[in-house]
C-alpha atoms as a PDB file:
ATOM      1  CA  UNK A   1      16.797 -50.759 -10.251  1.00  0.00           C
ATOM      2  CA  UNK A   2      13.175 -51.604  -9.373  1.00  0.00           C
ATOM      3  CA  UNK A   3      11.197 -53.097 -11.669  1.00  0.00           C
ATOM      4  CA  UNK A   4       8.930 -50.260 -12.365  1.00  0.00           C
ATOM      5  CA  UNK A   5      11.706 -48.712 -14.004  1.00  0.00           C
ATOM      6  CA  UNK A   6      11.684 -46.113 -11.699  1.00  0.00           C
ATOM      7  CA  UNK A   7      14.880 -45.709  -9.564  1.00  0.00           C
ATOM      8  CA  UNK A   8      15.257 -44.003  -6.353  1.00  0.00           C
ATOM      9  CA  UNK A   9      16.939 -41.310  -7.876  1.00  0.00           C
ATOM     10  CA  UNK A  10      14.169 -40.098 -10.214  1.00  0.00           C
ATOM     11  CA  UNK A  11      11.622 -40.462  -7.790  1.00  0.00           C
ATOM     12  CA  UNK A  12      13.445 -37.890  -5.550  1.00  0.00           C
ATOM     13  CA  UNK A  13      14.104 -35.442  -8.731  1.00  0.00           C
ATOM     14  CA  UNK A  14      10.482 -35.174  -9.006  1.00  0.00           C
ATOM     15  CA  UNK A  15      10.188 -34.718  -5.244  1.00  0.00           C
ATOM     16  CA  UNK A  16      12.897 -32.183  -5.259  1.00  0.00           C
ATOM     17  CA  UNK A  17      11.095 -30.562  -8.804  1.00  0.00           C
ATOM     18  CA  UNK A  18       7.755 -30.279  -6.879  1.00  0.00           C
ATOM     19  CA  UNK A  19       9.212 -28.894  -3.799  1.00  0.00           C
ATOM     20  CA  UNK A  20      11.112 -26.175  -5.750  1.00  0.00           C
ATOM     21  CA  UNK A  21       7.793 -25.554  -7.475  1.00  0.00           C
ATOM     22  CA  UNK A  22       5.746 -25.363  -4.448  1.00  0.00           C
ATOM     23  CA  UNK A  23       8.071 -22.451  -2.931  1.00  0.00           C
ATOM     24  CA  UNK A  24       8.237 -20.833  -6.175  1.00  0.00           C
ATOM     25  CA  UNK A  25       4.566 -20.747  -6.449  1.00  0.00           C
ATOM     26  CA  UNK A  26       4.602 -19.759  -2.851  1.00  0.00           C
ATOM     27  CA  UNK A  27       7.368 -17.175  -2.817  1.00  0.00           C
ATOM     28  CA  UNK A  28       5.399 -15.564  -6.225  1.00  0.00           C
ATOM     29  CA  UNK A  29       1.920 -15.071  -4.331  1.00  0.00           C
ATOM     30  CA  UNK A  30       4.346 -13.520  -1.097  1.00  0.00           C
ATOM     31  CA  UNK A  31       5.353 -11.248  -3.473  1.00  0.00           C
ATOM     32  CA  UNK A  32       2.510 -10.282  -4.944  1.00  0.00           C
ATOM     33  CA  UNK A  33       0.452 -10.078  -1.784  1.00  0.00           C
ATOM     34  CA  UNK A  34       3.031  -7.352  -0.591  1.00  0.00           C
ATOM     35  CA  UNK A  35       3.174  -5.615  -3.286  1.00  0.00           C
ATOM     36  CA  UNK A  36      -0.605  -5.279  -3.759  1.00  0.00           C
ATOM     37  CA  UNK A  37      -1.233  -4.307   0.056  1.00  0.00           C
ATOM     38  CA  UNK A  38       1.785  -1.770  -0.322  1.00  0.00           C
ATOM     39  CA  UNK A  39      -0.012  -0.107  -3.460  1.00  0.00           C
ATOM     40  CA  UNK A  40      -2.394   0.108  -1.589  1.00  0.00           C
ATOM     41  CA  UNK A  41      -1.393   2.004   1.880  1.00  0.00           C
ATOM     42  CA  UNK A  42       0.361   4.270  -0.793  1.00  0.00           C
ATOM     43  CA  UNK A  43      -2.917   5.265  -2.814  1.00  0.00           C
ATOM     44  CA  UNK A  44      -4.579   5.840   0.681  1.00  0.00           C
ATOM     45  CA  UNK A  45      -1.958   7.957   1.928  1.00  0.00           C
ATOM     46  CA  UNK A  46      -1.799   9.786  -0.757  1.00  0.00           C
ATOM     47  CA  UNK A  47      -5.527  10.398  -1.221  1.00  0.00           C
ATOM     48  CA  UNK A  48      -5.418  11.436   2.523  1.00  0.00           C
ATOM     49  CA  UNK A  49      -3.155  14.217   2.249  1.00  0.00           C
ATOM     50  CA  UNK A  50      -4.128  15.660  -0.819  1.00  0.00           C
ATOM     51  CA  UNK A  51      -8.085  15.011   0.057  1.00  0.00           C
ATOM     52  CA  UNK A  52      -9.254  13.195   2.749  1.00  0.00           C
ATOM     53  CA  UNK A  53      -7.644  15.031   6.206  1.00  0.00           C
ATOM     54  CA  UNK A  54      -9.640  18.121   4.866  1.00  0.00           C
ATOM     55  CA  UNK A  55     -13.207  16.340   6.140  1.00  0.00           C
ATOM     56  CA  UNK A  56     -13.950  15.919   9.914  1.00  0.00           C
ATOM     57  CA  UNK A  57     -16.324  13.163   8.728  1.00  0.00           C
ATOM     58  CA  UNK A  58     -13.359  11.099   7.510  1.00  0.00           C
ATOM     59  CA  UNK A  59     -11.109  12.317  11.057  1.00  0.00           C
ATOM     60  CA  UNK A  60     -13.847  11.111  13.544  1.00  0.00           C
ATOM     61  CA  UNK A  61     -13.926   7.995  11.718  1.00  0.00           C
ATOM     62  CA  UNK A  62     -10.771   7.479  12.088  1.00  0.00           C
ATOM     63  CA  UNK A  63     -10.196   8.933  15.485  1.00  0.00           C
ATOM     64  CA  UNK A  64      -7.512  11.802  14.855  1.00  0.00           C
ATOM     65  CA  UNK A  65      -7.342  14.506  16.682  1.00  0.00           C
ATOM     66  CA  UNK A  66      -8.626  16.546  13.835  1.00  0.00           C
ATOM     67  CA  UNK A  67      -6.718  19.568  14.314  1.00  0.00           C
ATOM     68  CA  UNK A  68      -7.205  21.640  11.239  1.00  0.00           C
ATOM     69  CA  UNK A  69      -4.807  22.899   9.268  1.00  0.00           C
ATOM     70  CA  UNK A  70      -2.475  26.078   9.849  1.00  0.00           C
ATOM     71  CA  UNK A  71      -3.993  28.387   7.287  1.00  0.00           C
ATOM     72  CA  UNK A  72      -7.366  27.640   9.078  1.00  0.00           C
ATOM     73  CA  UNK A  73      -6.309  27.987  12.614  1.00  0.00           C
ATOM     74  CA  UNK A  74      -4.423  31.413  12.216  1.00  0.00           C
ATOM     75  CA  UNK A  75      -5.892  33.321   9.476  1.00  0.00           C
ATOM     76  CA  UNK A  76      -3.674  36.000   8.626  1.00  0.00           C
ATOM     77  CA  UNK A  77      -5.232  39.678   8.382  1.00  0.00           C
ATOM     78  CA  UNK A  78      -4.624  40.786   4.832  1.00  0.00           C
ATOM     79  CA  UNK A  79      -3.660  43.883   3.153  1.00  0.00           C
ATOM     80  CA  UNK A  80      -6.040  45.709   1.185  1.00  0.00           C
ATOM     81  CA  UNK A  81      -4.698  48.003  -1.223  1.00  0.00           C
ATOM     82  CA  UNK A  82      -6.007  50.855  -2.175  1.00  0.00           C
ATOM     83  CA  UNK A  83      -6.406  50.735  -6.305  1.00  0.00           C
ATOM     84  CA  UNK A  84      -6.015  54.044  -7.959  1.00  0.00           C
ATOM     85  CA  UNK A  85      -8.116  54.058 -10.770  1.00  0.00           C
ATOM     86  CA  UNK A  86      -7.793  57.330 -13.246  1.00  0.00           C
END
């Protein structure tokens, strides 16, 4: 034993404690990181297709093609019926 009254051995249990806490702490923000930037790209995708991809403005800045969608392309002739009304 030294005469600190620290051994060898409990000076490397706090080394291996801190090192365990350091990639815990590490691992934790990795985690939470991801999981933020993947709420993320999920909220914007789903704003897009619901909302956004409706607005050239939003196409040109991002540089899609902007081809509109089917129902505006091809507009389909529709039926008008004739209402009887007695």
């Amino acid at each position: 034993m030294h005469r600190g009254g620290y051994s060898r051995n409990k000076v490397g249990r706090k080394e291996q404690q801190r090192m365990k806490d350091f990639l815990l702490t590490a691992i934790s923000v990795i985690i939470s990181v991801t999981a933020v930037v993947l709420f993320i790209a999920l909220g914007w995708f789903i704003v897009w297709k619901l909302f956004l991809r409706k607005f050239k403005f939003v196409q040109e800045l991002l540089g899609t093609n902007g081809t509109p969608d089917k129902a505006k392309t091809a507009p389909t002739p529709r039926r008008v019926r004739n209402v009887r009304r007695d």
